[in-house]
Each structure stands twice: as C-alpha cells, then as structure tokens.
Protein backbone atom coordinates (compact mmCIF):
# COMPACT_ATOMS: atom_id res chain seq x y z
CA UNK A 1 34.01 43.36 91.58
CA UNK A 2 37.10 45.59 92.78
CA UNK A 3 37.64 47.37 96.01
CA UNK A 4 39.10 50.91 96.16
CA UNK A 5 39.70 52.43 99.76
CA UNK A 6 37.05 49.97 100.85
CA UNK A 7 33.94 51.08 98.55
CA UNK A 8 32.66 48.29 96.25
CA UNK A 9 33.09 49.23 92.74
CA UNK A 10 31.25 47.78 89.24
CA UNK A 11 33.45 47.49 86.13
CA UNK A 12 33.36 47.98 83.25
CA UNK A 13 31.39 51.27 83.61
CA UNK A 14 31.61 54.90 82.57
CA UNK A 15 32.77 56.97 79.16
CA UNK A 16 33.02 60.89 80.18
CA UNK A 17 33.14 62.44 77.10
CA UNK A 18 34.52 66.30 77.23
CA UNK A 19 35.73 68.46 74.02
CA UNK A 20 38.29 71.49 73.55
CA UNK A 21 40.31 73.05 71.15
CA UNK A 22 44.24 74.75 71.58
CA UNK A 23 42.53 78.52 71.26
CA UNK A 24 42.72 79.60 74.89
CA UNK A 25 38.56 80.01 74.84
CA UNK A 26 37.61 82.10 77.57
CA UNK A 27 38.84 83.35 80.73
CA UNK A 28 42.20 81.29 81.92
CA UNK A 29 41.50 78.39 79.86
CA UNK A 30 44.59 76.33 81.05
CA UNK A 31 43.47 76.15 84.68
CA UNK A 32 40.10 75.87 84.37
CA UNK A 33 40.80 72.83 82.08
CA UNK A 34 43.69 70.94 84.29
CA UNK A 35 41.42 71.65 87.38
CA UNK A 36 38.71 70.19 85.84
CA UNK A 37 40.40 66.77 84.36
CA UNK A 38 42.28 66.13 87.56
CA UNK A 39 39.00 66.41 89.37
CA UNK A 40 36.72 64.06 87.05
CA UNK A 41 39.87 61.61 87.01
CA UNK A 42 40.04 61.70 90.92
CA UNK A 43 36.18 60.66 90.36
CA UNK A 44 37.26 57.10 88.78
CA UNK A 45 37.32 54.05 90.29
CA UNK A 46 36.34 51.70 87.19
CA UNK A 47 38.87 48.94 85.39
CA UNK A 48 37.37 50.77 82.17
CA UNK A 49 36.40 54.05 83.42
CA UNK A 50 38.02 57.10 80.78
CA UNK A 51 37.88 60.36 79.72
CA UNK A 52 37.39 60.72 76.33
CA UNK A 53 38.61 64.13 75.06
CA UNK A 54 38.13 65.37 71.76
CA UNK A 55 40.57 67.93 70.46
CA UNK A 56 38.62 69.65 67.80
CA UNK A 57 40.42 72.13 64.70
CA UNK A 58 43.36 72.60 66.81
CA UNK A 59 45.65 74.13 64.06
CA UNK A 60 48.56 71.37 62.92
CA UNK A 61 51.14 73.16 63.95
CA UNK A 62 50.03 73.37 67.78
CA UNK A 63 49.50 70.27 70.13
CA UNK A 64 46.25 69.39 71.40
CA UNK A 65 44.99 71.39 73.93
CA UNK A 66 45.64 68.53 77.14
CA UNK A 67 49.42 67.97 75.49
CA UNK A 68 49.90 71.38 76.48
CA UNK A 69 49.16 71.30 80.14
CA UNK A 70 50.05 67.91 80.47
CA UNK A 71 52.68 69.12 83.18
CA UNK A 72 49.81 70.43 85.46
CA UNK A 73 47.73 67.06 85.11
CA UNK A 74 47.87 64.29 87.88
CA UNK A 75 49.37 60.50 87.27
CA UNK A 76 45.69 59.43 87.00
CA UNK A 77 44.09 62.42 85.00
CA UNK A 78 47.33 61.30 82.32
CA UNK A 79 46.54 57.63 82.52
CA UNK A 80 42.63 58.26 82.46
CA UNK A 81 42.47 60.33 79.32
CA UNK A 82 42.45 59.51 75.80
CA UNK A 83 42.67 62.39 73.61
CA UNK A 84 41.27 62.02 70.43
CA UNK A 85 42.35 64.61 67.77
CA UNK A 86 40.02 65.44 64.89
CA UNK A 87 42.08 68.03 62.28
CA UNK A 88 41.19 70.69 61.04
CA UNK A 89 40.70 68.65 57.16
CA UNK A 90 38.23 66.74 58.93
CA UNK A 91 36.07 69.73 60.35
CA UNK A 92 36.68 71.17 56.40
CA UNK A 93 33.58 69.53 55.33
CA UNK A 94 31.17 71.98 57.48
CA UNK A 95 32.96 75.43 57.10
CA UNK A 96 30.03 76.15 54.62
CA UNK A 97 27.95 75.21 57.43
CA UNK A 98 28.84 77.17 60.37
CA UNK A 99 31.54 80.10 61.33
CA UNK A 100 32.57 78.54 64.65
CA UNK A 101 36.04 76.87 64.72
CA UNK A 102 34.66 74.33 67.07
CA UNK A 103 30.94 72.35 66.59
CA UNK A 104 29.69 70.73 69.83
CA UNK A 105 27.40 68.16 68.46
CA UNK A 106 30.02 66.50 66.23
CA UNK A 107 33.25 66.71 68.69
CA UNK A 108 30.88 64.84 71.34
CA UNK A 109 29.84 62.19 68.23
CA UNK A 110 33.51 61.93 67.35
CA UNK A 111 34.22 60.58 71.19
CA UNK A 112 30.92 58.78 72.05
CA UNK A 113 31.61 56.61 68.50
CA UNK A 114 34.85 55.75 69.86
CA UNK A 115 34.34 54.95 73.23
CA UNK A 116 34.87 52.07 75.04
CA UNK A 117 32.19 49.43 74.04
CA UNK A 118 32.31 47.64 77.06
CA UNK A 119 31.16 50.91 79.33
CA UNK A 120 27.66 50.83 79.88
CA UNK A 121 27.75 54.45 81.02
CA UNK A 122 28.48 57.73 78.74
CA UNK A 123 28.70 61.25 80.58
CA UNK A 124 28.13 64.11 78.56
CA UNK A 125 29.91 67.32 80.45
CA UNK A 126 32.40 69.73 79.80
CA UNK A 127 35.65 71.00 80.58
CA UNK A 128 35.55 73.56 83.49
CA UNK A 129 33.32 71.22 85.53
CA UNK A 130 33.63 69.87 89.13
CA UNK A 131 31.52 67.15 90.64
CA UNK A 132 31.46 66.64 94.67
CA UNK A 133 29.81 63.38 95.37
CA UNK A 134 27.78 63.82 99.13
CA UNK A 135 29.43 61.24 100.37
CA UNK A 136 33.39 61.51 100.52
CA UNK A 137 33.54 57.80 100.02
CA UNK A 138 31.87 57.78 96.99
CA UNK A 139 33.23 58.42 93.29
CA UNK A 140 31.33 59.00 89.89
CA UNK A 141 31.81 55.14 89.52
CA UNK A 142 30.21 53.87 92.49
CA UNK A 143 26.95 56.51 92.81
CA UNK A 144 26.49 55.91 89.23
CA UNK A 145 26.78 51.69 89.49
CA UNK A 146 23.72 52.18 91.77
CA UNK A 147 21.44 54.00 89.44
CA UNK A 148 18.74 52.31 87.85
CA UNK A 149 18.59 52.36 83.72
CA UNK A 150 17.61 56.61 82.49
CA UNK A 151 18.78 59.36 81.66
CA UNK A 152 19.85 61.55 84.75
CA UNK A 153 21.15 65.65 84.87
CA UNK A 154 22.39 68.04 87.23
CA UNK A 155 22.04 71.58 88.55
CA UNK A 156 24.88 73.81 87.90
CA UNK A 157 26.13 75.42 90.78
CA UNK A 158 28.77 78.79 89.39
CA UNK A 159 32.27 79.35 90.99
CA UNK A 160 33.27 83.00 90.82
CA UNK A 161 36.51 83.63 88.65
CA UNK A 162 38.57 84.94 91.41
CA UNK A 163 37.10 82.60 93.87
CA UNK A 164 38.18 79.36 91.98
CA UNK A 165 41.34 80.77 90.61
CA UNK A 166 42.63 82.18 93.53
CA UNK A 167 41.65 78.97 95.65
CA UNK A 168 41.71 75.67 94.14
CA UNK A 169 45.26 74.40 92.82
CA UNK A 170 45.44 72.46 89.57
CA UNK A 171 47.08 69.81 91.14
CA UNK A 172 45.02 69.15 94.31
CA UNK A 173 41.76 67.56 93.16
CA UNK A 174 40.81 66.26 96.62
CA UNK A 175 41.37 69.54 98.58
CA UNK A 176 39.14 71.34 95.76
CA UNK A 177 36.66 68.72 96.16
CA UNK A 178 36.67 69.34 99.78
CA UNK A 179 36.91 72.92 99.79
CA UNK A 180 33.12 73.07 97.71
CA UNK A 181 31.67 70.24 100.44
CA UNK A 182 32.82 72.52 103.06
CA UNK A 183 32.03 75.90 101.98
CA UNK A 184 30.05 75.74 99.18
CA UNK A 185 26.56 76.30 100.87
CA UNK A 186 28.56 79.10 103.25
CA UNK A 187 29.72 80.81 99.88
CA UNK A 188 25.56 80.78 98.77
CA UNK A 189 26.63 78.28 95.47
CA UNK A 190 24.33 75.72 96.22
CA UNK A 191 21.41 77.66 94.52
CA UNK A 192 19.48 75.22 91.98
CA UNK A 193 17.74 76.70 89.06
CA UNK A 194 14.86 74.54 87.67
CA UNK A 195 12.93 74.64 84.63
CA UNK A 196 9.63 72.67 84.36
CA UNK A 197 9.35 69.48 82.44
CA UNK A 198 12.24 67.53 80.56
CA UNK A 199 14.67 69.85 80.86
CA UNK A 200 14.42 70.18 84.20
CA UNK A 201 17.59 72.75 85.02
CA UNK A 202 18.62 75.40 83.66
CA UNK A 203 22.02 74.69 81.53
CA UNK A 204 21.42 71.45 81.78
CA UNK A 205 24.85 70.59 79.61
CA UNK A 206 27.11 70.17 82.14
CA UNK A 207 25.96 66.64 83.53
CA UNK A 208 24.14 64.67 81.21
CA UNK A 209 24.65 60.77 81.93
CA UNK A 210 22.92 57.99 79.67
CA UNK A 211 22.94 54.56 78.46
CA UNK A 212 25.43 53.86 75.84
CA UNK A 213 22.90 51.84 73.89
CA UNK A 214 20.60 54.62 74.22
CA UNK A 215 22.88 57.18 72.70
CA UNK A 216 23.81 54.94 70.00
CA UNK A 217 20.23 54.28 69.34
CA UNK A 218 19.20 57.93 68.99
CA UNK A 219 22.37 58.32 66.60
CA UNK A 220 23.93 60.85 69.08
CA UNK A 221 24.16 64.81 69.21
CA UNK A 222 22.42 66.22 66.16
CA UNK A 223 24.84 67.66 63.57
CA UNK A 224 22.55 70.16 62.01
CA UNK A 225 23.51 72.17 65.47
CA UNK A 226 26.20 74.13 63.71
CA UNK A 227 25.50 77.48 65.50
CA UNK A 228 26.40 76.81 69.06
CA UNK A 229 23.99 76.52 71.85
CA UNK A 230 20.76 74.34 72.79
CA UNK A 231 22.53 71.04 71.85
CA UNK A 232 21.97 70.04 75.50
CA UNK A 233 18.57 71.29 75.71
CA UNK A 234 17.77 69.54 72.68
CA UNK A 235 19.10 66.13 73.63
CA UNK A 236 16.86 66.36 77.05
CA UNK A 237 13.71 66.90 74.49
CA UNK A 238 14.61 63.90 72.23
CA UNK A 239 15.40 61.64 75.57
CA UNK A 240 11.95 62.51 77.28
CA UNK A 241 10.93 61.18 73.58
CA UNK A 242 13.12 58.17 73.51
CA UNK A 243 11.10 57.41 77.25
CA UNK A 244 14.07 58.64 79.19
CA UNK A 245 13.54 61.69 81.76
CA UNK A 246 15.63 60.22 84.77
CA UNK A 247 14.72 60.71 88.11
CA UNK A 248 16.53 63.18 90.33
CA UNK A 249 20.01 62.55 91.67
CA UNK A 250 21.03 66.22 93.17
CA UNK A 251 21.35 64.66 96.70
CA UNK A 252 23.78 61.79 95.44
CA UNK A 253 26.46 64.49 94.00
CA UNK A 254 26.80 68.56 93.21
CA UNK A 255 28.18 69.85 90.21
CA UNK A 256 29.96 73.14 90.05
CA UNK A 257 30.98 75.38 87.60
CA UNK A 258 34.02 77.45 86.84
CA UNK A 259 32.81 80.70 85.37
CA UNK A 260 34.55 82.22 82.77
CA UNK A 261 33.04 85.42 81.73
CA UNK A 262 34.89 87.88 82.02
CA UNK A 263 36.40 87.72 78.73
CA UNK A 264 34.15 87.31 75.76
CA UNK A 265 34.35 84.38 73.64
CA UNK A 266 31.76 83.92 70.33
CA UNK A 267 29.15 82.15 71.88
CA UNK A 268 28.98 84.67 74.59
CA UNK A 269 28.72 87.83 72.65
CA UNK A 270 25.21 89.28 72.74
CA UNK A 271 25.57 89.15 69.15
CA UNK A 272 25.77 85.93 68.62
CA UNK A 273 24.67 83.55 66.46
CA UNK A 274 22.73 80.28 67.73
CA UNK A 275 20.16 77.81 67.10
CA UNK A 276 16.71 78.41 66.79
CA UNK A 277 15.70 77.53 70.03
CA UNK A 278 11.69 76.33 68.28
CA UNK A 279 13.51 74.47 65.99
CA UNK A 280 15.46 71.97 68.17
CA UNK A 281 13.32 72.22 71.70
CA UNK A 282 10.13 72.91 71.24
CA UNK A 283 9.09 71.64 67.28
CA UNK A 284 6.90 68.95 67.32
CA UNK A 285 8.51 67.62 64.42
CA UNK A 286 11.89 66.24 66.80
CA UNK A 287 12.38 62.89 66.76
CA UNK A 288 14.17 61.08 69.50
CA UNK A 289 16.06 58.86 66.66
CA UNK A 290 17.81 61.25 64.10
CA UNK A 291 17.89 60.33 60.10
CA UNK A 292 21.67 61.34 59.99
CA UNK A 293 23.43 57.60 59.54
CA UNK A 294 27.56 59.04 59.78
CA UNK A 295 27.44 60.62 62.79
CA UNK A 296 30.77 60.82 64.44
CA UNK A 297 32.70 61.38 61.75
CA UNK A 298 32.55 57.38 61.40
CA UNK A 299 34.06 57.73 57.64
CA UNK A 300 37.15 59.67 59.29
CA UNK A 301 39.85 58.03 60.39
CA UNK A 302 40.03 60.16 63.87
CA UNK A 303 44.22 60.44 65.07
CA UNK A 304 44.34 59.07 69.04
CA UNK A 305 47.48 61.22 70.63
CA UNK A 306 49.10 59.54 73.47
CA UNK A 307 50.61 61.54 76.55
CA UNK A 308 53.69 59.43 76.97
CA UNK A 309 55.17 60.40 73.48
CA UNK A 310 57.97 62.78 73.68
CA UNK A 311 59.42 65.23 71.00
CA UNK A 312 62.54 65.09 72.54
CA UNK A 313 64.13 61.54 72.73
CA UNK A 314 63.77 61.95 68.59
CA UNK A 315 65.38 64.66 67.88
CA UNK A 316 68.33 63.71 70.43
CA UNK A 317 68.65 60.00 68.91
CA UNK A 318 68.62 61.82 65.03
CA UNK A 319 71.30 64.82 66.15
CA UNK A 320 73.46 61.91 68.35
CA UNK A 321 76.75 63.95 66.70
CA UNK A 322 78.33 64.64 69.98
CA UNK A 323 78.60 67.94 71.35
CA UNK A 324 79.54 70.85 68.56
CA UNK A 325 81.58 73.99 69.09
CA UNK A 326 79.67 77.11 70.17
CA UNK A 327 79.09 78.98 66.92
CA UNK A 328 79.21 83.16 66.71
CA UNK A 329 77.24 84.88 63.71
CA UNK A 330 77.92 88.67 63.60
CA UNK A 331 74.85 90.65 62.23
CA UNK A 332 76.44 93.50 59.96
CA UNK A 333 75.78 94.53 56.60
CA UNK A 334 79.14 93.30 55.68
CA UNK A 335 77.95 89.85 56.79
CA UNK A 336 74.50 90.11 54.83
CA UNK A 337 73.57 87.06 52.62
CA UNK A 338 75.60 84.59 54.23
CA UNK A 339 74.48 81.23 52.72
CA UNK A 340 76.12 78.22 54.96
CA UNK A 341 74.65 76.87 57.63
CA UNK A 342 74.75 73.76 60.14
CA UNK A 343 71.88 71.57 59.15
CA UNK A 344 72.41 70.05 62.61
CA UNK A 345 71.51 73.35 64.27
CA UNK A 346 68.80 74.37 62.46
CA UNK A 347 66.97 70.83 62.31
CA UNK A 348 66.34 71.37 65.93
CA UNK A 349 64.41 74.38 65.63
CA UNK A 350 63.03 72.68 62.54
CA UNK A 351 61.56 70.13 63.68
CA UNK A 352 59.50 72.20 65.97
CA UNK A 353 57.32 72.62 62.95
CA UNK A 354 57.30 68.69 62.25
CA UNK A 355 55.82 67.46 65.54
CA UNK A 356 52.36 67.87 65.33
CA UNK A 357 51.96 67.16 61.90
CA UNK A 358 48.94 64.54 60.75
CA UNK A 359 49.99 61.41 60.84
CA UNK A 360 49.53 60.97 56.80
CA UNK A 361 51.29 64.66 55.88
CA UNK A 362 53.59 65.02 52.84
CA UNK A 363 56.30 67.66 53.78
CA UNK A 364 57.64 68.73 50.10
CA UNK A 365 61.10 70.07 50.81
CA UNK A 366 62.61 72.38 47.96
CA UNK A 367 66.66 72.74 48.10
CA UNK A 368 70.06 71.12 47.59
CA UNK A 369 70.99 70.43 51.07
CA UNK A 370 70.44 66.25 51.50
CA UNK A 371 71.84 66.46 55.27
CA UNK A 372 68.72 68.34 56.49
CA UNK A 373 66.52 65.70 54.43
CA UNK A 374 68.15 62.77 55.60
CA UNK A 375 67.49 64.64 59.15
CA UNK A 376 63.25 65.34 58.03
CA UNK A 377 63.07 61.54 56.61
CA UNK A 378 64.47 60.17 59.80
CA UNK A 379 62.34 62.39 62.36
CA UNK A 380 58.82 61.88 60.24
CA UNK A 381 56.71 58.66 61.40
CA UNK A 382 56.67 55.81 59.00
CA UNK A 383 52.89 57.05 57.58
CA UNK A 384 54.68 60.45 56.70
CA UNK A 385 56.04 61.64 53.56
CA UNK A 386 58.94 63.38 52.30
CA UNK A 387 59.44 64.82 48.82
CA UNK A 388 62.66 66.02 48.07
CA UNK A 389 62.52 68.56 44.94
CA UNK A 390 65.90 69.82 44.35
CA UNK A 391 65.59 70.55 40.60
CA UNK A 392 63.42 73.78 39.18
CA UNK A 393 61.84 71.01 36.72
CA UNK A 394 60.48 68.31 39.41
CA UNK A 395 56.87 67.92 40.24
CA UNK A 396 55.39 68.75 43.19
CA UNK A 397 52.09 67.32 44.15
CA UNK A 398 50.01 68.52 47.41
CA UNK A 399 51.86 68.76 50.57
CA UNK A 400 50.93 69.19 54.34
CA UNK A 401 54.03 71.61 54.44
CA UNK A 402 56.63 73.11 52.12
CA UNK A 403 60.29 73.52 53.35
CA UNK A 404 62.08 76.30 50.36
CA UNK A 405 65.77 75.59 51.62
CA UNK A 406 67.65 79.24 50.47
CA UNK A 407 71.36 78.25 52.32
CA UNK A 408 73.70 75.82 51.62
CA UNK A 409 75.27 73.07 54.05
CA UNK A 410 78.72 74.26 55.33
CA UNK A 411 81.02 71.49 54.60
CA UNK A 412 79.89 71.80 50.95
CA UNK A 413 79.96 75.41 51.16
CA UNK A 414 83.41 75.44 52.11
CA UNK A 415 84.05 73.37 49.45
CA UNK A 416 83.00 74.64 47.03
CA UNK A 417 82.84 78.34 47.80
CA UNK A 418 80.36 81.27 47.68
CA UNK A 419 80.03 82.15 44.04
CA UNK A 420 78.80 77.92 43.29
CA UNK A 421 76.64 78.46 46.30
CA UNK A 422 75.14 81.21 44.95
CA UNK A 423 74.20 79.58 41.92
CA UNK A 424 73.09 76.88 43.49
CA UNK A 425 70.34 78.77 45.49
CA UNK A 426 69.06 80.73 42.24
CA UNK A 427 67.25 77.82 41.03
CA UNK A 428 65.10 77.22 44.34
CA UNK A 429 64.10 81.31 45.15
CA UNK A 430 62.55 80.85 41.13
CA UNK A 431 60.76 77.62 42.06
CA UNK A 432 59.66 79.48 45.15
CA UNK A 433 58.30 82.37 43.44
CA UNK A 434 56.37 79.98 40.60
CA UNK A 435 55.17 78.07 43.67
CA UNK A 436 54.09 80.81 46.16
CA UNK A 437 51.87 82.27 44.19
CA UNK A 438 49.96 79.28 43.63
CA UNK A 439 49.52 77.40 46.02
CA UNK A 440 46.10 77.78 48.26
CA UNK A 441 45.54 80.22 50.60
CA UNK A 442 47.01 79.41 54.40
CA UNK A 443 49.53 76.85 53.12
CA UNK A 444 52.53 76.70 55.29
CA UNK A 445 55.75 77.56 54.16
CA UNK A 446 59.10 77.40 55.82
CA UNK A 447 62.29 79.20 55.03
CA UNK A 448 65.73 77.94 55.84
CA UNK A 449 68.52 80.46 55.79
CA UNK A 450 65.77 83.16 54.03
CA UNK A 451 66.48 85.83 57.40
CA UNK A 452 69.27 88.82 56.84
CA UNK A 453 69.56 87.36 53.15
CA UNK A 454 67.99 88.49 49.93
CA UNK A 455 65.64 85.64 49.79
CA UNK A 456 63.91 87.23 53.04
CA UNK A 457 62.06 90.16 51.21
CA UNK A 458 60.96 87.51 48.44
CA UNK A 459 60.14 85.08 51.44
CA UNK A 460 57.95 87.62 52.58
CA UNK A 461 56.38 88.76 49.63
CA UNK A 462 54.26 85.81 49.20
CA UNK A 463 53.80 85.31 52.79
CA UNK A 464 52.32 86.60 55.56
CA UNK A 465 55.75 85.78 57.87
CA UNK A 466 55.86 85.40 61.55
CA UNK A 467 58.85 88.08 62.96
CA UNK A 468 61.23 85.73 64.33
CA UNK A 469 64.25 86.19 66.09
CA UNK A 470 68.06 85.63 63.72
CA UNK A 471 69.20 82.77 65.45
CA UNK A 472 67.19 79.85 64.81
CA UNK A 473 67.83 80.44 61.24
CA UNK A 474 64.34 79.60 59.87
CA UNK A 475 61.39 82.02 58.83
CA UNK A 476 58.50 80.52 58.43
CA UNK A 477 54.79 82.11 57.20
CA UNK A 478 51.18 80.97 55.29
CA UNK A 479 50.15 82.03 52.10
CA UNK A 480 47.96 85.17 51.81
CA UNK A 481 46.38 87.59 49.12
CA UNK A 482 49.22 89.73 47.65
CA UNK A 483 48.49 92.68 49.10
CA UNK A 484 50.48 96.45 48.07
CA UNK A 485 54.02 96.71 49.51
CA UNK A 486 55.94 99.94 50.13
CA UNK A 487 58.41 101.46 47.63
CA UNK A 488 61.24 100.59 49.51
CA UNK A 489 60.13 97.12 49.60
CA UNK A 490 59.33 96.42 46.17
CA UNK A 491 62.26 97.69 45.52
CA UNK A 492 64.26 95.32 47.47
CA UNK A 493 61.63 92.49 46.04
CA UNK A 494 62.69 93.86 42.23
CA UNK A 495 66.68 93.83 42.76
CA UNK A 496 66.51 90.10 44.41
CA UNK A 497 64.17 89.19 42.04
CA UNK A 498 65.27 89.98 38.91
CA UNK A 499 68.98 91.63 39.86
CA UNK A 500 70.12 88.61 41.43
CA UNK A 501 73.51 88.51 39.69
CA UNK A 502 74.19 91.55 41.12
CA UNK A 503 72.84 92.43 44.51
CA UNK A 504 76.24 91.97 46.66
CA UNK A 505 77.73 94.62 44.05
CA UNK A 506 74.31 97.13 44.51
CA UNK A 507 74.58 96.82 48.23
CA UNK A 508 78.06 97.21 48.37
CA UNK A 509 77.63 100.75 46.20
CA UNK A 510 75.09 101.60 48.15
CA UNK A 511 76.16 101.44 51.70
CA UNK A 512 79.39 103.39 50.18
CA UNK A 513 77.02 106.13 49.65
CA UNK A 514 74.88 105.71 52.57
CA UNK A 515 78.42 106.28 54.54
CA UNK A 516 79.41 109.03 52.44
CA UNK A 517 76.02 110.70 53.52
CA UNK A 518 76.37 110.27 56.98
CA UNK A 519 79.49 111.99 57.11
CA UNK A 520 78.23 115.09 54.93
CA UNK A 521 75.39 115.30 57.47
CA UNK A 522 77.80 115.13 60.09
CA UNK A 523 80.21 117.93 58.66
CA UNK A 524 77.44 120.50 58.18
C-alpha cells in the first residue's frame, strides 16, 4: 500500500498502452499528443503504473514521435513513458498485406507483449484522449484498484478543435482536467452515444481496460486487421465471448476526445479502405481465443528508446578540439569544385543523419578521408557497424546507410595539393556510379563535399536529393527509378562523367564565352 495526497493506492497495477508514428497524422498532431500523455501520466499513482507507447514505421532517419515533443511533456509524463520503437524492417513483413504505414492491431500487440508482467491492469486507448475521474481525488490507479475482475469501456465525449487548442495548454494537465469537470456539461460534451449489446458505445476504442491474463489468453488484437478500423469493435465481440462484458463505470470517470478532423488523414477519407465490418463483429465464426501464436512481433527484437539520451553530449565529447577559427567559403564560379574540407565541421551536421539509426545498422562509408571515419566509428553505439571502402575493388555488403565521401581532408589537401586530390576522388564518383544504380530502391545515400562540385549533378542523377542549403557541406538523397533529365543536365552528367580529366579546363572556356556574350548583348 502507498499513499499519494492522502488516497490509498494498490501497486503494482496498470499498463496503458497507446501507439503513434512521426507523420504528423491529423489535425495538430503535436499538441493533441503532449496534451494527451501529460494528462494520462497526471492519472498515475501506481509503483508500476506506465505508458507503454509504441512508435510504429517511423522512418530511421526521424526520432520517434514522443522524442520529438519531449520538451512539451511533464517530469512525470517523461518518467512514466516507455517508448517502444518498432522499424520500419519490422513492419516490412505486412506491406503485401495492407497500404497503411501504421497497423493498429500489431503496434498494440507489440506493447501489451512487453508490458510490465507484474501489472494486473492493461488500458487500451489512444493518443488524443483525456480522462476526468468524478472525483478530483481520484486517479486512473485508484478507481481502477476498486473494480471487480471484467472488461470495462467508456463513452467518448468530442472536444471541438478550436475549443481544445485554443484552451488547454500542453503543459497544464490538472487545469485541463479541471476545465472539462467544470464546463464540460455547460459546453453540451457530456452526450453518451450507446449501442445495444457488447459493444455498448459507439467508438468504443478509446477506453478499453482488461485483465492482463485475459488479453494474453485471447492472444491479443487480431493481426488479420490490416485495413484500419473495427479492431476495437471486434475485441468487445471476442470479450463478450471470452465471458467478459464489464459492467458500467461512466459515473466513476469521463473520457474526452480531441477531434481532429479537419484535415483528412487515410482512415478518414470517405474512400477508404477498412475491414469488413461482418467479418470481424458480427461472423459467427469469431472466436474469443485467436489461432495466430506470434502475436506481438514476439520473434522481433523490438528497440526501447529512452528520453534521457542526448545527441549532443556525443558529438561534443568526439569534436572536444577546442574552439576553431571562423571559416569563409566564397560561392563563385571561380571557386567551383573545391575539394578540402574540415571533417570536424561537417561531422556535426553529419551525424544528424547517424542518430536515429537501428541499433544493429551497418553505415558503409566510401572515400579516402580516415578523420571523418575515425569521427562515424567513435559516434556509432557498440552494436553498430562501420565499413570503410576506400578502394574501387573492396566489397560492399548491405548497409543501413551509404556515406560516398567526394572531398578531401584539408591538412592532406594542403599537402598534397589539388591535382593528387583530384585523382584521389576519381576512384570513389566510379564506385558511386557502379553502386547507385544498384542498390534497392529508397536506400539512403549521403554526399560529402558533392554540393557546387561536379560530383553534385552525378550525386543527383541517381538520387532523388533533398535541396539543401551550401554550408553544411553534405547532400544527401534515396535511390529512385532513373527517370529522363533535361539536356542541360545530361550534359553536365556526360562531361563529369566521362570528361573528368577535363572539366576545370571546359568550364573555364566556357564561362570565357559566357562573358564574352554578355558583353555583345550589352553593346547592341
């Protein structure tokens, strides 16, 4: 037994289990989810109480979804949450399965598998939910510790956009807690919508609490839901099957939702595609316990991403060089295809693309420079790989991420001088063209020193490049289907390509004549 501002509390007790993805789904995604979280933490009063959140097919190049806002979540919503990231290899296995970048039934799986064993609780809800327990003293913890064994739902009560983004503050859980006990009856939310027998309300979804051992029993969500929609309806059919239909508890606590309609998403377009509504409700042929045995994703290892990491202490520790001078690059076509660089200045915007990398990635990095690979090896985690390539004849095997290095470090450049630099580089734009064109589609590729060089139209050629600005010094783009290129670019692509001993002199020429032009247009 514990006591929290004088209420009696049982622990261990409840799992909440929530999903998302880093896509910005619906209307102001980012408030509606800190809101949320802060609220449902501000609801726990448990030793063992958590909120498991499953970040499902964020790309691997973003952070989860709750890393981003971490700045607008409270101490407890950050100490309460474990996010649990499942990548976007793992959800490979059902793109032949279903279009949707995100599958409900197996994201909830994937955090009721892993949740704490010693919870007797698991709450089923979602992301841009409230809950306002009657009683001010109460919290999820302590209304729930009084409920006898079932299965037990919630009306949904909808917020208004403008009303909940224009009045409740991400940061002040209590006072929008307070705000719906107060008004929400004034404001005409309290409206219950029923429906007759086991599901007994309408979107049922967004407050489904059961047994742990009962979930387990019943092998979870069903994973056959690939289509969005129904999963919740369908779990209230198989627990009125399993003997569970839970008795009311809409007097004990009031669950509100933040709509977000007003900009489409795919499972709100009236075109949508969803599950057969016979098939999964009302068939006679559902069973409460499903035949599928790996629900979960229990053959996955699933990547847990803790909050108090930080990119930053890292990359200051690996670039501990002191202070440098201020550095001034002049853009000019005089200045075009300069080669040297500071591997200390681009690793920072560098590793920007390393952070959020799985933890078992291979980065294959193609180049002569060993400064900026000593700076890769020392940033990856232990579990990480880095393959340094820096001949034309060296294997490379599969990688997470390939790094085609087209400058040369400074100190050597200096050196050794332009023309040896130069030479040095022609080896690693040939592997890059052998390699571009076959490796699979959407494979990440970075450029060093490719921008306001000739490398950058061959860089691009292969790629579909993000436009980036000159002065982090790094392009970067996925592989794509070659499509047709303007004259003027395949042009440029033919002269770099295959002129390569000689595009400083064909530039030079040309921008002789190109002057020369401008001042006969000018004279007549």
């Amino acid at each position: 037994m514990q006591t929290v501002s004088g209420v009696a509390t049982i622990v261990p007790m409840l799992s909440i289990i929530v999903y998302g993805r880093h896509d910005n789904h619906g209307y102001n995604y980012h408030k509606r989810l800190a809101i949320s979280l802060n609220c449902l933490a501000a609801l726990l009063s448990g030793e063992t109480d958590e909120i498991v959140f499953v970040d499902y097919n964020t790309p691997d190049d973003l952070p989860t979804i709750v890393e981003a806002i971490q700045d607008t979540l409270t101490p407890k919503a950050k100490s309460a949450i474990r996010i649990l990231r499942v990548r976007p290899s793992q959800h490979r296995r059902f793109v032949d399965h279903s279009s949707l970048p995100m599958l409900e039934p197996v994201a909830r799986n994937v955090g009721i598998w892993r949740s704490n064993p010693a919870n007797k609780w698991i709450l089923s809800t979602n992301i841009d939910v409230i809950f306002v327990p009657s009683n001010p003293q109460h919290t999820l913890t302590t209304f729930i510790s009084s409920l006898e064994d079932g299965f037990y739902l919630l009306p949904r009560f909808e917020v208004p956009e403008n009303l909940w983004e224009q009045t409740f503050q991400r940061l002040d859980p209590d006072g929008t807690m307070t705000f719906l006990r107060q008004h929400g009856q004034q404001l005409q939310l309290d409206t219950i919508i029923r429906k007759k027998d086991f599901l007994q309300y309408d979107n049922p979804g967004d407050f489904q609490l059961m047994l742990r051992k009962d979930i387990f029993a019943m092998r979870g969500f069903d994973e056959t839901m690939l289509n969005g929609w129904h999963v919740d309806s369908n779990l209230c059919k198989r627990m009125s099957l399993f003997g569970r239909t839970g008795a009311p508890i809409e007097t004990l606590v009031k669950g509100y939702h933040c709509n977000h309609t007003h900009k489409q998403t795919l499972l709100h377009d009236q075109n949508r595609s969803q599950n057969s509504w016979y098939q999964y409700v009302e068939s006679p042929r559902i069973t409460a316990v499903l035949p599928q045995e790996n629900w979960g994703l229990q053959d996955e290892t699933i990547e847990e991403v803790s909050l108090t990491s930080s990119h930053l202490p890292i990359l200051l520790n690996i670039l501990n060089v002191g202070p440098e001078k201020q550095r001034d690059h002049l853009i000019h076509p005089t200045t075009f295809n300069r080669l040297d660089y500071s591997p200390a200045r681009i690793f920072t915007y560098l590793a920007d693309h390393l952070c959020h990398l799985p933890p078992q990635a291979t980065v294959a990095y193609i180049g002569c420079n060993t400064e900026i690979v000593r700076l890769i090896k020392e940033y990856l985690k232990p579990s990480q790989r880095t393959l340094f390539c820096p001949t034309i004849t060296d294997p490379i095997p599969k990688a997470s991420l390939f790094i085609f290095d087209f400058g040369i470090e400074e100190k050597t450049f200096v050196k050794e001088g332009y023309a040896a630099g130069r030479r040095a580089i022609k080896p690693i734009m040939k592997r890059f063209c052998k390699l571009a064109g076959s490796l699979p589609l959407h494979t990440k590729c970075i450029g060093i020193n490719a921008k306001y060089t000739d490398f950058g139209t061959i860089f691009s050629k292969y790629l579909s490049v993000r436009c980036t600005s000159h002065l982090p010094g790094i392009s970067y783009g996925c592989t794509h289907r070659i499509r047709r290129q303007s004259l003027k670019f395949s042009i440029h692509y033919f002269v770099g390509r295959y002129l390569y001993a000689y595009t400083d002199q064909i530039r030079s020429i040309l921008l002789k004549w190109e002057g020369r032009v401008r001042k006969w247009f000018a004279s007549v």
